[in-house]
N, C-alpha and C. Protein backbone atom coordinates (compact mmCIF):
# COMPACT_ATOMS: atom_id res chain seq x y z
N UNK A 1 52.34 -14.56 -4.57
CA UNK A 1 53.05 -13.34 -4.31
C UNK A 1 52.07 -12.20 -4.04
N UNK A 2 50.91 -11.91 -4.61
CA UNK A 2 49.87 -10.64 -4.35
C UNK A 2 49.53 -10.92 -3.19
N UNK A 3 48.80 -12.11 -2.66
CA UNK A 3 48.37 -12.23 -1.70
C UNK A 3 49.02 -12.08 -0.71
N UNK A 4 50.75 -12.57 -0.65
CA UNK A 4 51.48 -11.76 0.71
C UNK A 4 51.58 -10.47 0.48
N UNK A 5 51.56 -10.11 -0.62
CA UNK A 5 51.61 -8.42 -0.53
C UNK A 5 50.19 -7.88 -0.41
N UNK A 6 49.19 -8.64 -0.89
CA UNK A 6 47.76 -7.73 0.26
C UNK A 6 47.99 -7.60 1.88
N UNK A 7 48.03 -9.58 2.40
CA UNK A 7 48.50 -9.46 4.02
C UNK A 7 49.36 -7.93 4.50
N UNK A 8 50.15 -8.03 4.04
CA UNK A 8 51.70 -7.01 4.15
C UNK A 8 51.24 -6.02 4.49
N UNK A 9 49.80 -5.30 3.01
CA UNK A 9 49.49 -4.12 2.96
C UNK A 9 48.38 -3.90 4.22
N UNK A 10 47.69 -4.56 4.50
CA UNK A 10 47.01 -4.79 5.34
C UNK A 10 47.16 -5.03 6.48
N UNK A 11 48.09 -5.57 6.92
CA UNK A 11 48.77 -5.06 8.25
C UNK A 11 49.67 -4.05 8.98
N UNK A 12 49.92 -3.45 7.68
CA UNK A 12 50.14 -2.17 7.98
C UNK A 12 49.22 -0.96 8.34
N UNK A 13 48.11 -0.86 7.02
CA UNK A 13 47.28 -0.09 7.29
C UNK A 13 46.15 -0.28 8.92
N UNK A 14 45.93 -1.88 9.53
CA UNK A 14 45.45 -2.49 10.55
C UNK A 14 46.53 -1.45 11.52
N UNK A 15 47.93 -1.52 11.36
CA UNK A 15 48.74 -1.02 12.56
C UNK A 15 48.79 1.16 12.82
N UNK A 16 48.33 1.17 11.76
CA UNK A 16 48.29 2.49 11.48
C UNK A 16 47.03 3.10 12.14
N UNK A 17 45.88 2.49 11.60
CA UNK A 17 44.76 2.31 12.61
C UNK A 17 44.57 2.12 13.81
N UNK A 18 45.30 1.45 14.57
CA UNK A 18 45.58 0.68 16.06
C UNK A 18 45.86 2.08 16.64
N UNK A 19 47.00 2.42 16.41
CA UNK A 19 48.12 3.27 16.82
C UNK A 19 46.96 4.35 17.13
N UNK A 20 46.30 5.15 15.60
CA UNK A 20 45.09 6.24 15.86
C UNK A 20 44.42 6.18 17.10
N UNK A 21 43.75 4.97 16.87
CA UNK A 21 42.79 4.70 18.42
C UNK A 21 43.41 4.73 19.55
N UNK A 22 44.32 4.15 19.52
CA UNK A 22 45.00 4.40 20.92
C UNK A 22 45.46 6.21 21.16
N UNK A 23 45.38 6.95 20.56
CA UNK A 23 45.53 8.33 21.22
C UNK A 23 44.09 8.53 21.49
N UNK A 24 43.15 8.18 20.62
CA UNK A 24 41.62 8.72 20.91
C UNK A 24 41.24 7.97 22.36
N UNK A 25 42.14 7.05 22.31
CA UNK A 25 41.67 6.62 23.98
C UNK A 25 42.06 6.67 25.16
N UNK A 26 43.48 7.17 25.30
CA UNK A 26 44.21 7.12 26.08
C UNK A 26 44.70 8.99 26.62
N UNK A 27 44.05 9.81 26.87
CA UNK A 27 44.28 11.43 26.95
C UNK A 27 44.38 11.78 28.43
N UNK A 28 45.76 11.23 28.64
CA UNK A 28 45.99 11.19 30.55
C UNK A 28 47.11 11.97 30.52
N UNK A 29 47.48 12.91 31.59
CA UNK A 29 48.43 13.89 31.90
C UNK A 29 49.85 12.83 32.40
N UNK A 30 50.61 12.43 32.20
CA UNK A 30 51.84 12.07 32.72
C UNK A 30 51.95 11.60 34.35
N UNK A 31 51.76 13.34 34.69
CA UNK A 31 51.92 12.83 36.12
C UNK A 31 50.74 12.46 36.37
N UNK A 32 49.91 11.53 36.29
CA UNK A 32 48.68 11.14 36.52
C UNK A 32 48.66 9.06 36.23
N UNK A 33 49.81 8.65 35.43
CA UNK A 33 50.00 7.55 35.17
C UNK A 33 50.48 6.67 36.42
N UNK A 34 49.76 5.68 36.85
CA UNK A 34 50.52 4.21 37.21
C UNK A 34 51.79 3.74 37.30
N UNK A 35 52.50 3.74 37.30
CA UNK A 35 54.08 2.55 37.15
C UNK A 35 53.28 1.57 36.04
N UNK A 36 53.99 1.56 34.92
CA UNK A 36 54.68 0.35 34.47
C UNK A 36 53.91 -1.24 35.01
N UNK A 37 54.96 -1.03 36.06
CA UNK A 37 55.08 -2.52 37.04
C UNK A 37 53.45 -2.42 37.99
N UNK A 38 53.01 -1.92 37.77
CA UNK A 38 51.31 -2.13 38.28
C UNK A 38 50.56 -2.59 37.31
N UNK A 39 50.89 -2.50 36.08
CA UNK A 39 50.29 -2.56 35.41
C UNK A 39 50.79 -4.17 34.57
N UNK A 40 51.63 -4.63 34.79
CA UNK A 40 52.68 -5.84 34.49
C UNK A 40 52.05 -6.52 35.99
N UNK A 41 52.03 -5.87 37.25
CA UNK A 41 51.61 -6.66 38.44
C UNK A 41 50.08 -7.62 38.32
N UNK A 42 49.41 -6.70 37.74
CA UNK A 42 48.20 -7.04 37.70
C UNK A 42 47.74 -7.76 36.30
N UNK A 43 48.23 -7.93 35.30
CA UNK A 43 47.94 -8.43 34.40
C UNK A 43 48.67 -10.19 34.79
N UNK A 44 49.54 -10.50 35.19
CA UNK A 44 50.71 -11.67 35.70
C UNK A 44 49.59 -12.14 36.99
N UNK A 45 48.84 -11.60 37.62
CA UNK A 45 47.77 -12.05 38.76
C UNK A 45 46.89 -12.65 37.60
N UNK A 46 46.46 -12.10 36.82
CA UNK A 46 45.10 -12.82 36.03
C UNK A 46 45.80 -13.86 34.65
N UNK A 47 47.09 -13.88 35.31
CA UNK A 47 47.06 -15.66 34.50
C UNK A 47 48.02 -14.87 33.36
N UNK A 48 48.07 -13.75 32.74
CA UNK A 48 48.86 -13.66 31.88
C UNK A 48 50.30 -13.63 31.61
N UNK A 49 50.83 -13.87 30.43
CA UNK A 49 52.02 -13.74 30.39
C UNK A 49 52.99 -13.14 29.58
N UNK A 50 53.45 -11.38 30.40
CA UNK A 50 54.23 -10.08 29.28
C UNK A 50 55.02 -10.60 28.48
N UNK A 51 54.75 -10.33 27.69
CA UNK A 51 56.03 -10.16 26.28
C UNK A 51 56.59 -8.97 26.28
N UNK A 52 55.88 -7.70 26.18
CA UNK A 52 56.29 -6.28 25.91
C UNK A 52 55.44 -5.59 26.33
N UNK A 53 55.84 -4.43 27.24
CA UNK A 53 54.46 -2.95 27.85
C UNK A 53 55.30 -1.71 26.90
N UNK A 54 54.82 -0.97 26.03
CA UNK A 54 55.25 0.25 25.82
C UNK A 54 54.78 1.01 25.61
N UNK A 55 55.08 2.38 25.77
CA UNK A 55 54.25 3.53 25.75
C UNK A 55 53.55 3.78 24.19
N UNK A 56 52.20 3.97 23.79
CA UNK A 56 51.53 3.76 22.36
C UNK A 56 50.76 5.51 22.41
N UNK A 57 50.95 6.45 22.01
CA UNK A 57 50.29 7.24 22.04
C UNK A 57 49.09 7.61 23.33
N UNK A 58 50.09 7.69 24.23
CA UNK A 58 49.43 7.88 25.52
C UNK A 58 48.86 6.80 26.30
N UNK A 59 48.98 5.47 25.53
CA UNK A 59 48.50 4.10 26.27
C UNK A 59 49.27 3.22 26.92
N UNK A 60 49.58 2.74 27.17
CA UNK A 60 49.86 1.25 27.42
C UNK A 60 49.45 0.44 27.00
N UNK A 61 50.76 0.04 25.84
CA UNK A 61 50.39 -1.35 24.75
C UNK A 61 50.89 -2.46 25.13
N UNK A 62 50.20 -3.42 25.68
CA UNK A 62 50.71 -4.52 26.05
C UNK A 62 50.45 -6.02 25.40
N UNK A 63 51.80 -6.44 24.71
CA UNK A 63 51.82 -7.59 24.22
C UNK A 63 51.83 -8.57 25.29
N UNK A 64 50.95 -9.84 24.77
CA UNK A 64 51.34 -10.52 26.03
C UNK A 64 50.62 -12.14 25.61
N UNK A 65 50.55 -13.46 26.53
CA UNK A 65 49.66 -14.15 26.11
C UNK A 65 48.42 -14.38 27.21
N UNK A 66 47.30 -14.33 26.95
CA UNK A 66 46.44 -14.13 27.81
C UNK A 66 46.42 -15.86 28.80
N UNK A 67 45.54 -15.84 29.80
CA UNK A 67 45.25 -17.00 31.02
C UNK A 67 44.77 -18.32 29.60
N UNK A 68 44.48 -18.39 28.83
CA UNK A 68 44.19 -19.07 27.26
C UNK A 68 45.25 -19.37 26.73
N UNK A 69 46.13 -18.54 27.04
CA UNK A 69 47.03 -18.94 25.94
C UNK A 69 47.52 -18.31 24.63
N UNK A 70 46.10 -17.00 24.59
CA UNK A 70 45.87 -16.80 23.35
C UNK A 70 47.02 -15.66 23.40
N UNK A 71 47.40 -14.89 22.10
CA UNK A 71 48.10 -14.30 21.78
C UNK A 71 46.98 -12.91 22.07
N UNK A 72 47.94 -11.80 22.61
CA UNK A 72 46.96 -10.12 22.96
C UNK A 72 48.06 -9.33 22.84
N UNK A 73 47.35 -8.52 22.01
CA UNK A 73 47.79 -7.20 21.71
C UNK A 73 46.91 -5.98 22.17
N UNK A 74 46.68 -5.63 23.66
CA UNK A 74 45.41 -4.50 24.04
C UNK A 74 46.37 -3.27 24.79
N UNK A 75 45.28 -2.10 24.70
CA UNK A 75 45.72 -1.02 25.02
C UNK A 75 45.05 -0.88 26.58
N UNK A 76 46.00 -0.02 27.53
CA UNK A 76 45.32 -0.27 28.61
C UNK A 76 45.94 1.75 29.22
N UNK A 77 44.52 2.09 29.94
CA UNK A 77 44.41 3.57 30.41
C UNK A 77 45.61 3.76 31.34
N UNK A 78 46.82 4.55 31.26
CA UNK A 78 47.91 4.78 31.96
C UNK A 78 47.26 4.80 33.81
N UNK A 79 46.23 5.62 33.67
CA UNK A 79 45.45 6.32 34.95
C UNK A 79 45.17 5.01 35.90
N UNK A 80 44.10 4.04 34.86
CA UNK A 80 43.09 3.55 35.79
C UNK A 80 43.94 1.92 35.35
N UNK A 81 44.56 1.66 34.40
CA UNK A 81 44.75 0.28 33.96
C UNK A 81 43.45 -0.42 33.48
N UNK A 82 42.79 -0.18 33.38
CA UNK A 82 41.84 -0.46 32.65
C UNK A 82 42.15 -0.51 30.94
N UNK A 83 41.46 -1.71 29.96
CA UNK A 83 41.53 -1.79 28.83
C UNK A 83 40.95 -0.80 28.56
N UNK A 84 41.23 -0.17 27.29
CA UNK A 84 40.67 0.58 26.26
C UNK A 84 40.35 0.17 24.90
N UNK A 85 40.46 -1.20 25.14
CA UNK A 85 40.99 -2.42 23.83
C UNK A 85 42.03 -2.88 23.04
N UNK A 86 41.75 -3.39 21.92
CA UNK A 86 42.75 -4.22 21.20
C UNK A 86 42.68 -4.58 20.11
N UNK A 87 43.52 -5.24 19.23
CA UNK A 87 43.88 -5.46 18.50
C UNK A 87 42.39 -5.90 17.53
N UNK A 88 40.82 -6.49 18.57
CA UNK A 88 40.31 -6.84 18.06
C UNK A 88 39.08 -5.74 17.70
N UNK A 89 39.61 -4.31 18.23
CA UNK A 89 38.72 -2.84 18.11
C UNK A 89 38.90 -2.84 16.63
């Protein structure tokens, strides 16, 4: 029982953290953002596959599974689509 309640606590405080960084990285004016679907276009070209894009404190958080397989959780620049990182920052 402690030990799911360390995990628990700890993935919270991990998501609380996430969230921070993603405003420190992401400081783009609105009208200055991409579509969405450019950003879903181009990730689906390099093999991946969306689960969820949503707006994260000025980022683009995109769940997804990478050309691997692997499970990703990364933040990506509204502007340029470019990563700003992830889950593993």
């Amino acid at each position: 029982m402690r030990a799911k309640l360390t995990s628990v606590v700890a993935a919270i405080l991990l998501g609380v953290a996430g969230t921070a960084l993603a405003g420190e990285r992401c400081d783009v004016p609105q009208d200055q953002w991409q579509p969405q679907a450019a950003l879903e276009k181009k990730l689906t070209a390099m093999g991946w596959e969306i689960k969820r894009i949503k707006h994260e404190e000025g980022c683009y958080e995109v769940y997804a599974l990478d050309a691997e397989g692997q499970r990703r959780e990364v933040y990506f620049d509204p502007a340029t689509l470019e990563s700003v990182g992830g889950e593993d920052d």
